[in-house]
PDB file of N, CA and C in Angstrom:
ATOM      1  N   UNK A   1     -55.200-109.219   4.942  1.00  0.00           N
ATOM      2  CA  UNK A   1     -53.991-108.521   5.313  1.00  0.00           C
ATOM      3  C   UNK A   1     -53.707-108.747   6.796  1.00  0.00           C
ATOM      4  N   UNK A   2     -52.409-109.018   7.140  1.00  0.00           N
ATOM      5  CA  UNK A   2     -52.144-109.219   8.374  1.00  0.00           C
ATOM      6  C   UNK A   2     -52.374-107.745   9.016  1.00  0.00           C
ATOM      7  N   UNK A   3     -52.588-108.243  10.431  1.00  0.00           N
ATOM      8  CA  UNK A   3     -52.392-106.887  11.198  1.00  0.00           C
ATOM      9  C   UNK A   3     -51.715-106.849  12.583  1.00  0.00           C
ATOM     10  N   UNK A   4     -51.429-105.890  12.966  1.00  0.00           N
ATOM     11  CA  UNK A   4     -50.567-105.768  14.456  1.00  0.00           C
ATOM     12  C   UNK A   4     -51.539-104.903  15.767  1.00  0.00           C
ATOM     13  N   UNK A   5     -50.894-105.242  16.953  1.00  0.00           N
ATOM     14  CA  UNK A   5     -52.063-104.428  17.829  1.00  0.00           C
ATOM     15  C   UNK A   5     -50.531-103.349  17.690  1.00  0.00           C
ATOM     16  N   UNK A   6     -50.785-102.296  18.476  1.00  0.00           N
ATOM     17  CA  UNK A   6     -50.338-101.463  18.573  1.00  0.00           C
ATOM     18  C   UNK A   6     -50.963-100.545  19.481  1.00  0.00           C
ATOM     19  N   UNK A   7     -50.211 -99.286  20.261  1.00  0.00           N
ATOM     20  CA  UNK A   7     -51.090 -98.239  21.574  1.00  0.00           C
ATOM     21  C   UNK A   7     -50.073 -97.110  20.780  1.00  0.00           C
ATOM     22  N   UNK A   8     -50.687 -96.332  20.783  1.00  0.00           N
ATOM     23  CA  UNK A   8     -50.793 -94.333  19.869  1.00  0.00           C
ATOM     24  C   UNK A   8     -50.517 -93.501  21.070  1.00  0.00           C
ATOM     25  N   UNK A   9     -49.590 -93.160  21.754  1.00  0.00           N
ATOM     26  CA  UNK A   9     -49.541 -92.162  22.998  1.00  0.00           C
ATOM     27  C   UNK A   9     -50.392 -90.931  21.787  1.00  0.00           C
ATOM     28  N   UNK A  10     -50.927 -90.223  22.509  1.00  0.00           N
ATOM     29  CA  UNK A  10     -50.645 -88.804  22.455  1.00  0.00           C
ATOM     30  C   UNK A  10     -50.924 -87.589  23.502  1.00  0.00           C
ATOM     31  N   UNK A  11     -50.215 -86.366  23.478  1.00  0.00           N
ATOM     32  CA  UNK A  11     -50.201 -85.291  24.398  1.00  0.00           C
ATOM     33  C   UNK A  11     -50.767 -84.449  23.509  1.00  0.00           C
ATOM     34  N   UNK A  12     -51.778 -83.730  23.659  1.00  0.00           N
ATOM     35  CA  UNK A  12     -52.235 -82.344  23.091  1.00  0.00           C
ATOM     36  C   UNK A  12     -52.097 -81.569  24.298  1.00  0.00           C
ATOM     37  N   UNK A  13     -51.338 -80.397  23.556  1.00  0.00           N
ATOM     38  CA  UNK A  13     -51.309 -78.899  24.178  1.00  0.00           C
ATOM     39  C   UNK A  13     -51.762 -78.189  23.626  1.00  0.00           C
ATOM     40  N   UNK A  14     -52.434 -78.285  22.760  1.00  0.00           N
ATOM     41  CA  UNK A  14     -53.021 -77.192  22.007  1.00  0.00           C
ATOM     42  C   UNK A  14     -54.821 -77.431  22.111  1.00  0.00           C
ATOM     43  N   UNK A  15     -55.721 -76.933  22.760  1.00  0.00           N
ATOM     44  CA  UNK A  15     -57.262 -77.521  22.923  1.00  0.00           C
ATOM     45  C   UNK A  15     -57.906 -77.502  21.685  1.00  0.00           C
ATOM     46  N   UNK A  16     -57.075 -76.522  20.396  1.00  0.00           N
ATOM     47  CA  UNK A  16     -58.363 -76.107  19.250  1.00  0.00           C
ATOM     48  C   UNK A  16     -57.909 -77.280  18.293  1.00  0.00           C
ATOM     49  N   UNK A  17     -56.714 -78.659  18.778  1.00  0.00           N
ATOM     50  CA  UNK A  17     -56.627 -79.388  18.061  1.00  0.00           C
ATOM     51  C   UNK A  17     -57.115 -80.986  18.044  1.00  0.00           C
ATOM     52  N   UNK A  18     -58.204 -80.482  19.244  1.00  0.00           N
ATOM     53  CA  UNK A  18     -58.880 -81.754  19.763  1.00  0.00           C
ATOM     54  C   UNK A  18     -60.234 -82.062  18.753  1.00  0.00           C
ATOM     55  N   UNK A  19     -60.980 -81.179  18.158  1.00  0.00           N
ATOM     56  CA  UNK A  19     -61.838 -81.320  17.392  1.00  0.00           C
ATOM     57  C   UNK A  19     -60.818 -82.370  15.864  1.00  0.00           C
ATOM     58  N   UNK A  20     -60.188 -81.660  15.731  1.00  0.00           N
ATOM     59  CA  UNK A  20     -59.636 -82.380  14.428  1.00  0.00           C
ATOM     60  C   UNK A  20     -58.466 -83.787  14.529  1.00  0.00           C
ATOM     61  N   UNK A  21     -58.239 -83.915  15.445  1.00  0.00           N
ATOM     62  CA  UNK A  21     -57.691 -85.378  16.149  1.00  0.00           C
ATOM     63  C   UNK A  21     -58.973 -86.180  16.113  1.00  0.00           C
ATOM     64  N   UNK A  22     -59.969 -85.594  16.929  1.00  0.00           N
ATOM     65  CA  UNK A  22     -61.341 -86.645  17.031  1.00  0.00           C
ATOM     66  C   UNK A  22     -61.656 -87.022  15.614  1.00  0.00           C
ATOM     67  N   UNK A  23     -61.717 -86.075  14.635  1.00  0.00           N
ATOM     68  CA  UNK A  23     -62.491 -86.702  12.986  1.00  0.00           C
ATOM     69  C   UNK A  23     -61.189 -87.525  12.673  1.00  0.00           C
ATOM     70  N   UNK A  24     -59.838 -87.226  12.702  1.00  0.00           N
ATOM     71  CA  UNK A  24     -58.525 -88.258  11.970  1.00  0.00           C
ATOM     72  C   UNK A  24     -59.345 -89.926  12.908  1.00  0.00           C
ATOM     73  N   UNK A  25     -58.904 -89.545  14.114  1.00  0.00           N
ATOM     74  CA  UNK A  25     -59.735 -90.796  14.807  1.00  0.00           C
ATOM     75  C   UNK A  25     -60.677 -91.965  14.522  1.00  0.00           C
ATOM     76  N   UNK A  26     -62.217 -90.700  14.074  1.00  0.00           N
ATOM     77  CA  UNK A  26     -62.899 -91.299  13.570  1.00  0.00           C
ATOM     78  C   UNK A  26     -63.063 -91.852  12.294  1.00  0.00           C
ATOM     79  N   UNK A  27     -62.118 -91.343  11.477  1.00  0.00           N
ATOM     80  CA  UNK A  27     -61.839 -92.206  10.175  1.00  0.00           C
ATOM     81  C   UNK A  27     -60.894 -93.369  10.538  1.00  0.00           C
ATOM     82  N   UNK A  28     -60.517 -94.038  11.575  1.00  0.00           N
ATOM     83  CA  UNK A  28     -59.871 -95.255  11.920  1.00  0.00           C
ATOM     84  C   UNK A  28     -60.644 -96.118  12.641  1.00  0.00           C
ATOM     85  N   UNK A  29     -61.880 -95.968  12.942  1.00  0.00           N
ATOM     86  CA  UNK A  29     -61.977 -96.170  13.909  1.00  0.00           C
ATOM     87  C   UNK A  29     -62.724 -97.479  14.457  1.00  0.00           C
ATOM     88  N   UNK A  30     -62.847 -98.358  12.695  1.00  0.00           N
ATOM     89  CA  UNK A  30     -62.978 -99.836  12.492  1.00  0.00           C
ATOM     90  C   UNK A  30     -61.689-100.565  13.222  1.00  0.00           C
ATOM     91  N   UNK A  31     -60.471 -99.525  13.423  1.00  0.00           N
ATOM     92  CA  UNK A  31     -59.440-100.494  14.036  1.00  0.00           C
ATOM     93  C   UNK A  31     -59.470-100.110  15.562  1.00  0.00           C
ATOM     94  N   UNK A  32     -60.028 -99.641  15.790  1.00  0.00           N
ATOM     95  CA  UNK A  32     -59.655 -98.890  17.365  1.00  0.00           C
ATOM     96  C   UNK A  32     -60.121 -99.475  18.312  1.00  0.00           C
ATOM     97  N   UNK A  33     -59.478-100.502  19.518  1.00  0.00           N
ATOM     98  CA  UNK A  33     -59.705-101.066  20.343  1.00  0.00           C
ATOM     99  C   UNK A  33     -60.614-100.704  21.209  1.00  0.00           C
ATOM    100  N   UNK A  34     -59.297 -99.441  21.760  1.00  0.00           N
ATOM    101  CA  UNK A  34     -60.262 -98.565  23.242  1.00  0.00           C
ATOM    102  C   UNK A  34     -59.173 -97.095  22.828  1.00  0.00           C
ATOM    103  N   UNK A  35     -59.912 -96.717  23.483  1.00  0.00           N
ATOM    104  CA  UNK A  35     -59.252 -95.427  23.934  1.00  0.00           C
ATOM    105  C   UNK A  35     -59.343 -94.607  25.640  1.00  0.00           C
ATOM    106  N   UNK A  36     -58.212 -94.159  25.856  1.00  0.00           N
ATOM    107  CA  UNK A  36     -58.431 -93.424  27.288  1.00  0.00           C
ATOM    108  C   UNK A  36     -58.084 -92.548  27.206  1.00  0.00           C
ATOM    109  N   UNK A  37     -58.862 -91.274  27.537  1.00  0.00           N
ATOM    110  CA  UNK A  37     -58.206 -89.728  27.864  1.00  0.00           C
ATOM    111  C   UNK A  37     -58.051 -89.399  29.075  1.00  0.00           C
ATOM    112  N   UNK A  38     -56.619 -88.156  29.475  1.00  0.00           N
ATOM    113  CA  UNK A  38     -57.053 -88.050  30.389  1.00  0.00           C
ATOM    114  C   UNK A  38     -56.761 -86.486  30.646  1.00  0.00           C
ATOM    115  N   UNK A  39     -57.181 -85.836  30.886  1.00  0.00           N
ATOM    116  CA  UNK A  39     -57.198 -83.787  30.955  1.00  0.00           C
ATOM    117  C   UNK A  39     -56.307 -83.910  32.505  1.00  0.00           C
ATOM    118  N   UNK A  40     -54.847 -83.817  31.818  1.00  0.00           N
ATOM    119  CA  UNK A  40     -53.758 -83.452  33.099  1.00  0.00           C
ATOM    120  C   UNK A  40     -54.060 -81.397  33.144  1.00  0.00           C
ATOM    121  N   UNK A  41     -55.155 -81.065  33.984  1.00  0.00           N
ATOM    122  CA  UNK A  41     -55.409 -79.454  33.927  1.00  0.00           C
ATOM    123  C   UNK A  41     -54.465 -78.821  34.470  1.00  0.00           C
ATOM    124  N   UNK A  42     -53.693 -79.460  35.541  1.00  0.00           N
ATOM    125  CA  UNK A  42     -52.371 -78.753  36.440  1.00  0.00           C
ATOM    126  C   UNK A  42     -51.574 -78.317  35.412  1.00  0.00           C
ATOM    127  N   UNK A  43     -51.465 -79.110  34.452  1.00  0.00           N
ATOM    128  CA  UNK A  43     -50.405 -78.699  33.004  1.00  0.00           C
ATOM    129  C   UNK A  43     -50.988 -78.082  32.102  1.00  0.00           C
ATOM    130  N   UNK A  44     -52.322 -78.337  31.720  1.00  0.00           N
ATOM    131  CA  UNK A  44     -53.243 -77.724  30.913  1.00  0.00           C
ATOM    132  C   UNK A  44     -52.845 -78.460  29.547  1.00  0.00           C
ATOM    133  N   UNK A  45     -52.795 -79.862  29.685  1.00  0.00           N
ATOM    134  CA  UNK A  45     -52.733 -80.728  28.305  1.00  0.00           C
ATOM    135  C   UNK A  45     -53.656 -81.620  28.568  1.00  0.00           C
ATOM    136  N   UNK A  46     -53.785 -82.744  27.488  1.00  0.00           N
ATOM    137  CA  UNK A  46     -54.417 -83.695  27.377  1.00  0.00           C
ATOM    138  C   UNK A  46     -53.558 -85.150  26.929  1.00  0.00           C
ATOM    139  N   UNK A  47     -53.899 -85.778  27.667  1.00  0.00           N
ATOM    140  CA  UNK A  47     -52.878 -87.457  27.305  1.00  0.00           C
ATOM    141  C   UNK A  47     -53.953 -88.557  27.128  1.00  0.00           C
ATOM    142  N   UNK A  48     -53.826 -88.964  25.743  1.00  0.00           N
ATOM    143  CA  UNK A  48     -54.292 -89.930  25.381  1.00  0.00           C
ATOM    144  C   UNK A  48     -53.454 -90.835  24.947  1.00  0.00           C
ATOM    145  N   UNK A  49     -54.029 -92.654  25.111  1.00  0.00           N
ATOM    146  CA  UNK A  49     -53.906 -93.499  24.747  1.00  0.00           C
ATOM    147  C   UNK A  49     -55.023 -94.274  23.613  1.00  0.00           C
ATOM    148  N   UNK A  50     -54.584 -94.762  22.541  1.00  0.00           N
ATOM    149  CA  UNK A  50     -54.967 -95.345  21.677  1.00  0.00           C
ATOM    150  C   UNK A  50     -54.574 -96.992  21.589  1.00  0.00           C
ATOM    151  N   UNK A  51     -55.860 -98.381  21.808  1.00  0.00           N
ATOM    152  CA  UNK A  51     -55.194 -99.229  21.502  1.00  0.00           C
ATOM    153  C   UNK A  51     -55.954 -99.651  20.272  1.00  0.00           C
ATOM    154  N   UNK A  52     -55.006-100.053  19.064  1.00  0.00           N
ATOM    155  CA  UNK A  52     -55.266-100.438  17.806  1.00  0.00           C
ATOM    156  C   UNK A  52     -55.357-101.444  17.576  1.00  0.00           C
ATOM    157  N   UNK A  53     -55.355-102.462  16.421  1.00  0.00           N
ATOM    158  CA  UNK A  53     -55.305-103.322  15.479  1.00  0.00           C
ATOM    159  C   UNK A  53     -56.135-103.379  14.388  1.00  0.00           C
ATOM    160  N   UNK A  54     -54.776-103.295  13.506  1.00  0.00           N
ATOM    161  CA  UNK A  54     -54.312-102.984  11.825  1.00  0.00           C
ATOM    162  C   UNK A  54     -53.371-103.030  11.351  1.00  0.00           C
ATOM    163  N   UNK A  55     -53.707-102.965  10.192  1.00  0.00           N
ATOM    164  CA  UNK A  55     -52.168-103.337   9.166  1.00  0.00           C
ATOM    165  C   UNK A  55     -51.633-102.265   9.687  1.00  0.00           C
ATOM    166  N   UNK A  56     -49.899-102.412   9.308  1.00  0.00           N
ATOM    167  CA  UNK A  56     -48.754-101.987   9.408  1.00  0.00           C
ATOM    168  C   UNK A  56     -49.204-100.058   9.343  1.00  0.00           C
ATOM    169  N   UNK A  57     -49.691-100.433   8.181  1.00  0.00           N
ATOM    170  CA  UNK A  57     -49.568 -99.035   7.152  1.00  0.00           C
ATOM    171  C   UNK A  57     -50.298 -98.155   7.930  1.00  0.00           C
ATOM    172  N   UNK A  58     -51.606 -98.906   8.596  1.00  0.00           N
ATOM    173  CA  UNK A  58     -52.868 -97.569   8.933  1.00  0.00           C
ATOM    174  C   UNK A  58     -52.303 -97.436  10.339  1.00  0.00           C
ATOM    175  N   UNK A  59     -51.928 -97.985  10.844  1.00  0.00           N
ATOM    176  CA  UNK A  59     -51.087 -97.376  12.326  1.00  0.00           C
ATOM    177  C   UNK A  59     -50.076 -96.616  11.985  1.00  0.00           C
ATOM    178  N   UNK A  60     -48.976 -96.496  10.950  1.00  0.00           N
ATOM    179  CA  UNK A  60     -48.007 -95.173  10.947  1.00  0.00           C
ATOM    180  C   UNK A  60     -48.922 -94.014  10.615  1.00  0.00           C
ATOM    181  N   UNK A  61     -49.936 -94.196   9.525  1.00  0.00           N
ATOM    182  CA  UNK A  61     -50.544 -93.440   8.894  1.00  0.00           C
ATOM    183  C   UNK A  61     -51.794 -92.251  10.142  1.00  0.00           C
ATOM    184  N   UNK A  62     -52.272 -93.104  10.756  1.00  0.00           N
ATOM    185  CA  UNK A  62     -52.710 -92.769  11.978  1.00  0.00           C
ATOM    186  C   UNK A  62     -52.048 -91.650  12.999  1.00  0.00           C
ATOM    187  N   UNK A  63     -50.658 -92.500  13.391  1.00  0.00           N
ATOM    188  CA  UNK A  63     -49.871 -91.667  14.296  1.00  0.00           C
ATOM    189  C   UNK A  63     -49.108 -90.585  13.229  1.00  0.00           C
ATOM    190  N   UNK A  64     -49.141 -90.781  11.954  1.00  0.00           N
ATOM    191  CA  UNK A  64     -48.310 -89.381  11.531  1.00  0.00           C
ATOM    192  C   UNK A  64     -49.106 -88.453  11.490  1.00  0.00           C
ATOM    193  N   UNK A  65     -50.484 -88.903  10.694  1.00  0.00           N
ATOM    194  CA  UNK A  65     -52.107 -88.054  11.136  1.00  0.00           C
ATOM    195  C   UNK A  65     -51.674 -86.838  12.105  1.00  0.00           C
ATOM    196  N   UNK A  66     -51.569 -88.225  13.238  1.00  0.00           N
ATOM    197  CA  UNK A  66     -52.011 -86.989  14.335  1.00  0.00           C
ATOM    198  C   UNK A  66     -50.801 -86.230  15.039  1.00  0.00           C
ATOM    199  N   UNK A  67     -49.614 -87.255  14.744  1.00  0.00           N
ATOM    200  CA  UNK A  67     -48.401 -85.990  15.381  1.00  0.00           C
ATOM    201  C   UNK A  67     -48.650 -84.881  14.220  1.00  0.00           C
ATOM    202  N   UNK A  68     -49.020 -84.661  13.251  1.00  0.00           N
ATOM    203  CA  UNK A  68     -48.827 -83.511  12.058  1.00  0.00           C
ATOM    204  C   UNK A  68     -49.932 -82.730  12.745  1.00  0.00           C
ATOM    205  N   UNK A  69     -50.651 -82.469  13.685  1.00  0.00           N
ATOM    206  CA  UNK A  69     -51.511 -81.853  13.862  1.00  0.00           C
ATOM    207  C   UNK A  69     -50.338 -80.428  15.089  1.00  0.00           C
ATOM    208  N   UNK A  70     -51.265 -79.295  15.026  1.00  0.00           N
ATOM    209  CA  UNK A  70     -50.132 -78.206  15.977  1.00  0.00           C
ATOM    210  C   UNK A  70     -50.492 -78.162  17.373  1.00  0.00           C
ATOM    211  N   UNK A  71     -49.412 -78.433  17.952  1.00  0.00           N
ATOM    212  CA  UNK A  71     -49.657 -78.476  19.391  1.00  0.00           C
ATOM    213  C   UNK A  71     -49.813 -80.124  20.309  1.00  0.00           C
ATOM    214  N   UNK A  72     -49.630 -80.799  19.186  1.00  0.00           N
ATOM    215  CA  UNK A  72     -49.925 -82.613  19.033  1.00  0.00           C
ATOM    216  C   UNK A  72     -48.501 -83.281  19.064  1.00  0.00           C
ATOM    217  N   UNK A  73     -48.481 -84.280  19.745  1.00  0.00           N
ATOM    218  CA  UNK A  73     -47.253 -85.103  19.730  1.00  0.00           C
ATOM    219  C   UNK A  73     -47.805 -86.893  19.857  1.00  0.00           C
ATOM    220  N   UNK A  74     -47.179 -87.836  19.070  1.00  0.00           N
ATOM    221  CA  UNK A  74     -47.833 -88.611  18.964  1.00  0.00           C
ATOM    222  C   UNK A  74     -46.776 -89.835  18.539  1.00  0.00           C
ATOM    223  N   UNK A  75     -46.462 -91.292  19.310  1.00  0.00           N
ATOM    224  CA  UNK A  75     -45.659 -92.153  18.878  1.00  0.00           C
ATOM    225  C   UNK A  75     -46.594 -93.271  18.951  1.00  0.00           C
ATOM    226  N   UNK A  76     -46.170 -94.230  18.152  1.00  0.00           N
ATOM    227  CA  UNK A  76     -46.868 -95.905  18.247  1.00  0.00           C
ATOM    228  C   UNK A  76     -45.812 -96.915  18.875  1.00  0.00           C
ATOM    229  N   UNK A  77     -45.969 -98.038  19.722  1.00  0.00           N
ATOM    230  CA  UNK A  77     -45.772 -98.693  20.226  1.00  0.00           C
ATOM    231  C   UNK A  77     -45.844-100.198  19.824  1.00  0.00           C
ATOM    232  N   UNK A  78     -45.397-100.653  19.178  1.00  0.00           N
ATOM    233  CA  UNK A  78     -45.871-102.204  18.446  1.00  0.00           C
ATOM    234  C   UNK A  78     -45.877-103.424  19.049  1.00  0.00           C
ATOM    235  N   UNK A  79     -46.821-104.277  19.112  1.00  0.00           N
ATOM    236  CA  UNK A  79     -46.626-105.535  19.891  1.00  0.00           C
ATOM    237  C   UNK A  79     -45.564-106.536  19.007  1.00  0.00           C
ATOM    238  N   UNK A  80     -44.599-107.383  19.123  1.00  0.00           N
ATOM    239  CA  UNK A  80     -44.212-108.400  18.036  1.00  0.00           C
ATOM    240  C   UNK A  80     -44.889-109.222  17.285  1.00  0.00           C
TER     241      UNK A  80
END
């Protein structure tokens, strides 16, 4: 199956939704390049970057994962 790279923004504002982002994560996580966090505390969120490669499907599936989570916001970015 072909696959695409792709980068996953996400912002958590919510802290009790970081445990359950990490397990969605770790069920991807044969595709997962790198990842960077970073705890903006002045705001009291969290901004992560996700870089991927995978099929089409497990990157929407991924980012809908985790925007569906509360307090979570989450878009993908596609390379051509």
């Amino acid at each position: 199956m072909e696959t695409r790279v792709a980068v996953i923004s996400i912002i958590i504002e919510n802290p009790e939704a970081v445990q359950e982002m990490n397990d969605i994560l770790h069920q991807y996580s044969e595709y997962i390049i790198g990842r960077m966090g970073i705890p903006y505390r002045k705001k009291g969120i969290n901004i992560i970057s996700i870089a991927i490669d995978a099929p089409q499907d497990k990157i929407s599936a991924l980012s809908g994962k985790i925007g569906r989570l509360e307090g979570v916001s989450s878009k993908a970015a596609y390379s051509k």
